[in-house]
N, C-alpha and C. Protein backbone atom coordinates (compact mmCIF):
# COMPACT_ATOMS: atom_id res chain seq x y z
N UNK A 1 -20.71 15.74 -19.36
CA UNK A 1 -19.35 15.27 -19.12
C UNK A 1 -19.15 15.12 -17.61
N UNK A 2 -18.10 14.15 -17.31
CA UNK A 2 -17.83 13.44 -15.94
C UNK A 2 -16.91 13.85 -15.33
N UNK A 3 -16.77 14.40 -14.61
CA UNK A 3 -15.17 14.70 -14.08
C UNK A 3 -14.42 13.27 -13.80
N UNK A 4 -13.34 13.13 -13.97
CA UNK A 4 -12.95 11.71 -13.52
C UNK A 4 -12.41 11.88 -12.30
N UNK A 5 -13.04 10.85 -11.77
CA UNK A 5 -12.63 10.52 -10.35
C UNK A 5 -10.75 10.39 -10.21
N UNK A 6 -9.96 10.40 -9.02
CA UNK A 6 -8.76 10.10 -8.91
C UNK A 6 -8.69 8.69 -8.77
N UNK A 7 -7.92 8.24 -9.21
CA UNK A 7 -7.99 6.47 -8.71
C UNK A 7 -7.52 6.28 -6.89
N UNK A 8 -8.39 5.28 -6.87
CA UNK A 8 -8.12 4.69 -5.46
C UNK A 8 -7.05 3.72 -5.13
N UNK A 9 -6.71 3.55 -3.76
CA UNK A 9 -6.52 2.63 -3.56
C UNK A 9 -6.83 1.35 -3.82
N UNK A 10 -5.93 0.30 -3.71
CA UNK A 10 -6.46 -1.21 -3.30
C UNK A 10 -5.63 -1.82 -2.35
N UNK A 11 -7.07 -2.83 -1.69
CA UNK A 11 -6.01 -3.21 -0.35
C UNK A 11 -5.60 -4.61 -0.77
N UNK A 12 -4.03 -4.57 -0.81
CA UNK A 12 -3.26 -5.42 -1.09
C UNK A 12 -3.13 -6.06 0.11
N UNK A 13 -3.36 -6.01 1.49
CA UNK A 13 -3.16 -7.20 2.08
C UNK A 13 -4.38 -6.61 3.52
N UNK A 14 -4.45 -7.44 4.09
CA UNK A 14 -5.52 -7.12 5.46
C UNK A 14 -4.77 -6.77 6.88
N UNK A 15 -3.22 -7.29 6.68
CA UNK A 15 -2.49 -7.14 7.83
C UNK A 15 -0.87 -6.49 7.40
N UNK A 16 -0.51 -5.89 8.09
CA UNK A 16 0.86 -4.88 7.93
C UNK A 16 2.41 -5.70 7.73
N UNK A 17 3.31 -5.17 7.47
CA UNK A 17 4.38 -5.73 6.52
C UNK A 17 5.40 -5.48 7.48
N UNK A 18 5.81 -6.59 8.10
CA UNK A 18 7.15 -6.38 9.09
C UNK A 18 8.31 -6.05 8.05
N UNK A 19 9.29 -5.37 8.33
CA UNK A 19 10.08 -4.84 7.42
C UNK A 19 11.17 -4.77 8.01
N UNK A 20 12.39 -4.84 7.90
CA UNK A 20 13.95 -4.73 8.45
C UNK A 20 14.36 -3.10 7.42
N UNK A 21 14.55 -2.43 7.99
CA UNK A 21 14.87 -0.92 7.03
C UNK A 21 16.15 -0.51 6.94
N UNK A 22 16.87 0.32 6.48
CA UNK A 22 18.23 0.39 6.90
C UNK A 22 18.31 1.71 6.47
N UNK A 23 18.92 2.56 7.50
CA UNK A 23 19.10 3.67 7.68
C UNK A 23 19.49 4.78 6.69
N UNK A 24 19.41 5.66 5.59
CA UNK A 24 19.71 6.42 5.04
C UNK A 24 19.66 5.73 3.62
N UNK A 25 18.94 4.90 3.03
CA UNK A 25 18.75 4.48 1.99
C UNK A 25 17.04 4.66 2.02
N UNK A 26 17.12 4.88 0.41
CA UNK A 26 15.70 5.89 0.11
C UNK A 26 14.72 4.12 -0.60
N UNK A 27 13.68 4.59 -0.05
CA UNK A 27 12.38 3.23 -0.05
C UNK A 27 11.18 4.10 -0.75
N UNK A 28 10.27 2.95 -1.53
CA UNK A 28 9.13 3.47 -1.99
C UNK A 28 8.34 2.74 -1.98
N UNK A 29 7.35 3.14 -1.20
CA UNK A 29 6.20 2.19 -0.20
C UNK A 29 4.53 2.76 -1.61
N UNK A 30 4.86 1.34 -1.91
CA UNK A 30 3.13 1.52 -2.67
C UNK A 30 1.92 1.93 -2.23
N UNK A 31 1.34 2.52 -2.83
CA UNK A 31 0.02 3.39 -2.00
C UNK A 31 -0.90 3.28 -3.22
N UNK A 32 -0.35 2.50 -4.15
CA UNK A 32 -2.07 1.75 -5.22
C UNK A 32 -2.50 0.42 -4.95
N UNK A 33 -1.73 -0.46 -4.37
CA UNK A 33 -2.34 -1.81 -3.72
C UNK A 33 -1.81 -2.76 -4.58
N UNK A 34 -1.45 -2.11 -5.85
CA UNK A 34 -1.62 -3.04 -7.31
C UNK A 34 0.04 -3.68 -7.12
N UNK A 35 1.31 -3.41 -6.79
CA UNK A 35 2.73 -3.90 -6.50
C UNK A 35 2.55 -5.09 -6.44
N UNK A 36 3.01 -6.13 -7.05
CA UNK A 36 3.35 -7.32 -7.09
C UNK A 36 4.96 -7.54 -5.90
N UNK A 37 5.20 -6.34 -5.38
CA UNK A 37 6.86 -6.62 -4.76
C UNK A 37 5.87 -5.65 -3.17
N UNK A 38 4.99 -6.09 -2.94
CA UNK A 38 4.40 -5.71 -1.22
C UNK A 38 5.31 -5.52 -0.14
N UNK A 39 5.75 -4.36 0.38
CA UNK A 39 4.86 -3.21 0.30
C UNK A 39 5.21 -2.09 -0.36
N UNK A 40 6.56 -2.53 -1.14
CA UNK A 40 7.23 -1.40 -1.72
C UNK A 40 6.52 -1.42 -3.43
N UNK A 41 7.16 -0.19 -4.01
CA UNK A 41 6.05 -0.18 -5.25
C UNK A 41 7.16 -0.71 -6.57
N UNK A 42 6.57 -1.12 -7.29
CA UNK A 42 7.06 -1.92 -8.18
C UNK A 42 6.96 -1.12 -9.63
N UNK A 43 6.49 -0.51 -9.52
CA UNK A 43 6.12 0.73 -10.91
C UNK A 43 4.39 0.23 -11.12
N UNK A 44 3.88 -0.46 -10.80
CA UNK A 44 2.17 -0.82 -11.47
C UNK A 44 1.60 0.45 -11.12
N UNK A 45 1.40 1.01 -10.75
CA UNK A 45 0.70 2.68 -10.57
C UNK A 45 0.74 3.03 -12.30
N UNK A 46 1.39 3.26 -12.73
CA UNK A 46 1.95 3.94 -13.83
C UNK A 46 0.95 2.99 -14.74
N UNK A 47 0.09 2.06 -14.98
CA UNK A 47 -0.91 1.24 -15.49
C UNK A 47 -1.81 1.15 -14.95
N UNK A 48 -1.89 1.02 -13.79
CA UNK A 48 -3.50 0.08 -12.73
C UNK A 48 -3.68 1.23 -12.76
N UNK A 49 -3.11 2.48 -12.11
CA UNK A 49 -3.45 3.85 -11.27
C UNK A 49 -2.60 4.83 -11.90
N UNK A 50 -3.01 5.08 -12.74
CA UNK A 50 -2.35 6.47 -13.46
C UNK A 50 -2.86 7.59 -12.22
N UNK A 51 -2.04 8.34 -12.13
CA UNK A 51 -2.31 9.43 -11.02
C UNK A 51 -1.39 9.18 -9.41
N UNK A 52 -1.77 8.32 -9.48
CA UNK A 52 -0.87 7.47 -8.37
C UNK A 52 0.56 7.94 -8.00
N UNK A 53 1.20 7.89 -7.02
CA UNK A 53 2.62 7.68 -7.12
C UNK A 53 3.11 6.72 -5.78
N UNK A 54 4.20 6.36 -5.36
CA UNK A 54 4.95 5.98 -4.31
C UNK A 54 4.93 6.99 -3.50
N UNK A 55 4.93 6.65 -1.97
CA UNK A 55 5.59 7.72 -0.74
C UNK A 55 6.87 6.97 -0.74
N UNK A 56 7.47 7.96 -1.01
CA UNK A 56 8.99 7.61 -0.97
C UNK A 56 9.48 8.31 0.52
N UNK A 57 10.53 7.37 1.21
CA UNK A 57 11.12 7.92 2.47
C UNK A 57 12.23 7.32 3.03
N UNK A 58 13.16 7.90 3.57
CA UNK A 58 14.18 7.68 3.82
C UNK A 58 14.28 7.45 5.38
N UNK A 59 14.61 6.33 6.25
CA UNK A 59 14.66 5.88 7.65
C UNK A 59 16.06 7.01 8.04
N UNK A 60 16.38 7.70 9.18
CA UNK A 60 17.52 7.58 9.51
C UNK A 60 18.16 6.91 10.14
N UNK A 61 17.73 5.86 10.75
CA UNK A 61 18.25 4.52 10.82
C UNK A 61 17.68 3.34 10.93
N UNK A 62 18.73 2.05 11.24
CA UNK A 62 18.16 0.52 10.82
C UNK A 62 17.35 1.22 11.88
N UNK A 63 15.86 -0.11 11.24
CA UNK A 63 14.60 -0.09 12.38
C UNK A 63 14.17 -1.18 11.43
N UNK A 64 13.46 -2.14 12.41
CA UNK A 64 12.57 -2.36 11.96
C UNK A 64 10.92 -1.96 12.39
N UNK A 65 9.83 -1.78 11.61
CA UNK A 65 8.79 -1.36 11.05
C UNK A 65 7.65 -1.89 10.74
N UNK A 66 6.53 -1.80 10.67
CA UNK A 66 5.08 -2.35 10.59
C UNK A 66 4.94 -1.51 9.11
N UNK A 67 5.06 -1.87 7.86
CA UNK A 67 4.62 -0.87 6.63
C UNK A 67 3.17 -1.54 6.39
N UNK A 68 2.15 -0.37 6.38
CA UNK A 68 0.81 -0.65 5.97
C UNK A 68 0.69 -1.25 4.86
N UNK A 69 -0.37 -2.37 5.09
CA UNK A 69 -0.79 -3.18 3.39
C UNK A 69 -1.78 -3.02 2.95
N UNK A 70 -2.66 -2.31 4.15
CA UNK A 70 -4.03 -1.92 3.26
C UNK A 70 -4.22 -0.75 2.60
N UNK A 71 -3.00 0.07 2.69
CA UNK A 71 -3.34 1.27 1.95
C UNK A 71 -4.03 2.70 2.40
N UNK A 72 -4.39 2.41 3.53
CA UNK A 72 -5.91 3.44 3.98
C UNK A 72 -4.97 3.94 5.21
N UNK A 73 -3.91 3.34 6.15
CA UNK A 73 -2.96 4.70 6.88
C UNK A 73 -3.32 5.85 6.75
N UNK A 74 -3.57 6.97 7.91
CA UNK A 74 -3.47 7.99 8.13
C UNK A 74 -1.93 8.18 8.19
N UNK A 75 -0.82 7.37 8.76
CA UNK A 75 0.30 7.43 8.85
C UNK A 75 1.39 6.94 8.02
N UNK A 76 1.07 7.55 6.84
CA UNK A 76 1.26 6.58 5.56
C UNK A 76 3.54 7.12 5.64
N UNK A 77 4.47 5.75 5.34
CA UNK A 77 3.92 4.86 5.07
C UNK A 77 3.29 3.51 6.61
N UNK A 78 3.65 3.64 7.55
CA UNK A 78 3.45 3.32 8.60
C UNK A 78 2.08 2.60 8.75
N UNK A 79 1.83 1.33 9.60
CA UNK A 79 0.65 0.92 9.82
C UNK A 79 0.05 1.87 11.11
N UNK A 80 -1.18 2.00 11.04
CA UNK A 80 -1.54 2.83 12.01
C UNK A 80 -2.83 2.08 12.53
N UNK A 81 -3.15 0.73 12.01
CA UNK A 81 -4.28 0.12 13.09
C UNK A 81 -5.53 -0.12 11.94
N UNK A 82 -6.03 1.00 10.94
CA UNK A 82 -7.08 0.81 9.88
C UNK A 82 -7.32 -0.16 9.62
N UNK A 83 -6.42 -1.18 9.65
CA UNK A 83 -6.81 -2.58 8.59
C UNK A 83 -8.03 -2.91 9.52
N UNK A 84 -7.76 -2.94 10.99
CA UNK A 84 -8.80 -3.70 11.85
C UNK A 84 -10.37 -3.00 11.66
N UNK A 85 -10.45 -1.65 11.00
CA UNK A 85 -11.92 -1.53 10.90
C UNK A 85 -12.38 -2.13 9.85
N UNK A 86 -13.95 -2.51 10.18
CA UNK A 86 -15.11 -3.05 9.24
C UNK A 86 -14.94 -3.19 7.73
N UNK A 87 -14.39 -1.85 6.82
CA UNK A 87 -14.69 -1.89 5.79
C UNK A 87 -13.21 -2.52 4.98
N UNK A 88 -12.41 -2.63 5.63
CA UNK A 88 -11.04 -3.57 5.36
C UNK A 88 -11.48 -4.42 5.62
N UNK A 89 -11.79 -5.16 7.01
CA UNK A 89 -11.58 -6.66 7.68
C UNK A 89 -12.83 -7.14 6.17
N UNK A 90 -13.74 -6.57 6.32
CA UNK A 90 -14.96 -7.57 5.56
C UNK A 90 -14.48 -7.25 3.94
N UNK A 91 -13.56 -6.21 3.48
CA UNK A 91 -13.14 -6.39 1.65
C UNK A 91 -12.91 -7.64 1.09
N UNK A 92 -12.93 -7.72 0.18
CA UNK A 92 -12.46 -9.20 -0.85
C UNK A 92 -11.12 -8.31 -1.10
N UNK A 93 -10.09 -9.04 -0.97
CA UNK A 93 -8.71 -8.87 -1.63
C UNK A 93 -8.74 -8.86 -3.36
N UNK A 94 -8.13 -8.13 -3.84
CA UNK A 94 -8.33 -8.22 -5.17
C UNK A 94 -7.54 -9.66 -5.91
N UNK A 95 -6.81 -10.19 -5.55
CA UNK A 95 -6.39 -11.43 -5.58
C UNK A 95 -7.21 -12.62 -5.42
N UNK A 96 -8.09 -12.98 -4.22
CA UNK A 96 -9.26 -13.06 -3.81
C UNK A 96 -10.51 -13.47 -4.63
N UNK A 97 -11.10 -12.25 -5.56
CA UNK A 97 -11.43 -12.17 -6.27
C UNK A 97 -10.72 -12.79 -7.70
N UNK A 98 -9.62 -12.67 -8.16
CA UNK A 98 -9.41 -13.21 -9.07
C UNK A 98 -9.44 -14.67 -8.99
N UNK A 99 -9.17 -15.32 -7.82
CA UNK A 99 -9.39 -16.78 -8.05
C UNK A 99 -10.82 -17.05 -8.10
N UNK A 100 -11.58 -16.55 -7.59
CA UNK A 100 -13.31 -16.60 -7.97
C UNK A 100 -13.91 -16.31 -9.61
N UNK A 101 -13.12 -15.81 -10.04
CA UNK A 101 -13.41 -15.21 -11.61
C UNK A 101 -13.43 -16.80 -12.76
């Protein structure tokens, strides 16, 4: 018997999500890749990625924001630069892939 792995990420986009935020209203930033509504989560975790959830967070005020699209942030939900290494820049987008299928 296998232990099952946790599900991963997917990187839903290669570059970060300018965002307009507004202060004291609560946001939920996808962290399975799978959201059809980028970068916030749309409920697909709960299918693609059982295990999964949203980082949910609350701004205390308007800002606008860089929200990560690849998923891999150390500064989650925040872009923190990752997309630009090797194993992002060179991924196939899973989208990507589906038009190749």
């Amino acid at each position: 018997m296998h232990p099952t792995l946790p599900p991963e990420a997917i990187i839903a986009s290669k570059t970060p999500f300018k965002v307009e935020l507004i202060g004291g209203k609560r946001y939920s930033w996808c962290t399975c890749g799978h959201s059809k509504k980028q970068p916030f989560c749309d409920g697909s975790h709960k299918t693609k990625a059982p295990g999964m959830a949203p980082h949910r967070f609350v701004p205390e005020k308007d800002c606008t924001v860089w929200l990560c699209g690849c998923k891999y942030t150390n500064t989650a939900p925040f872009c923190d630069g990752t997309h630009k290494m090797e194993f992002i820049a060179s991924a196939t987008l899973a989208e990507e892939s589906d038009l190749k299928s």
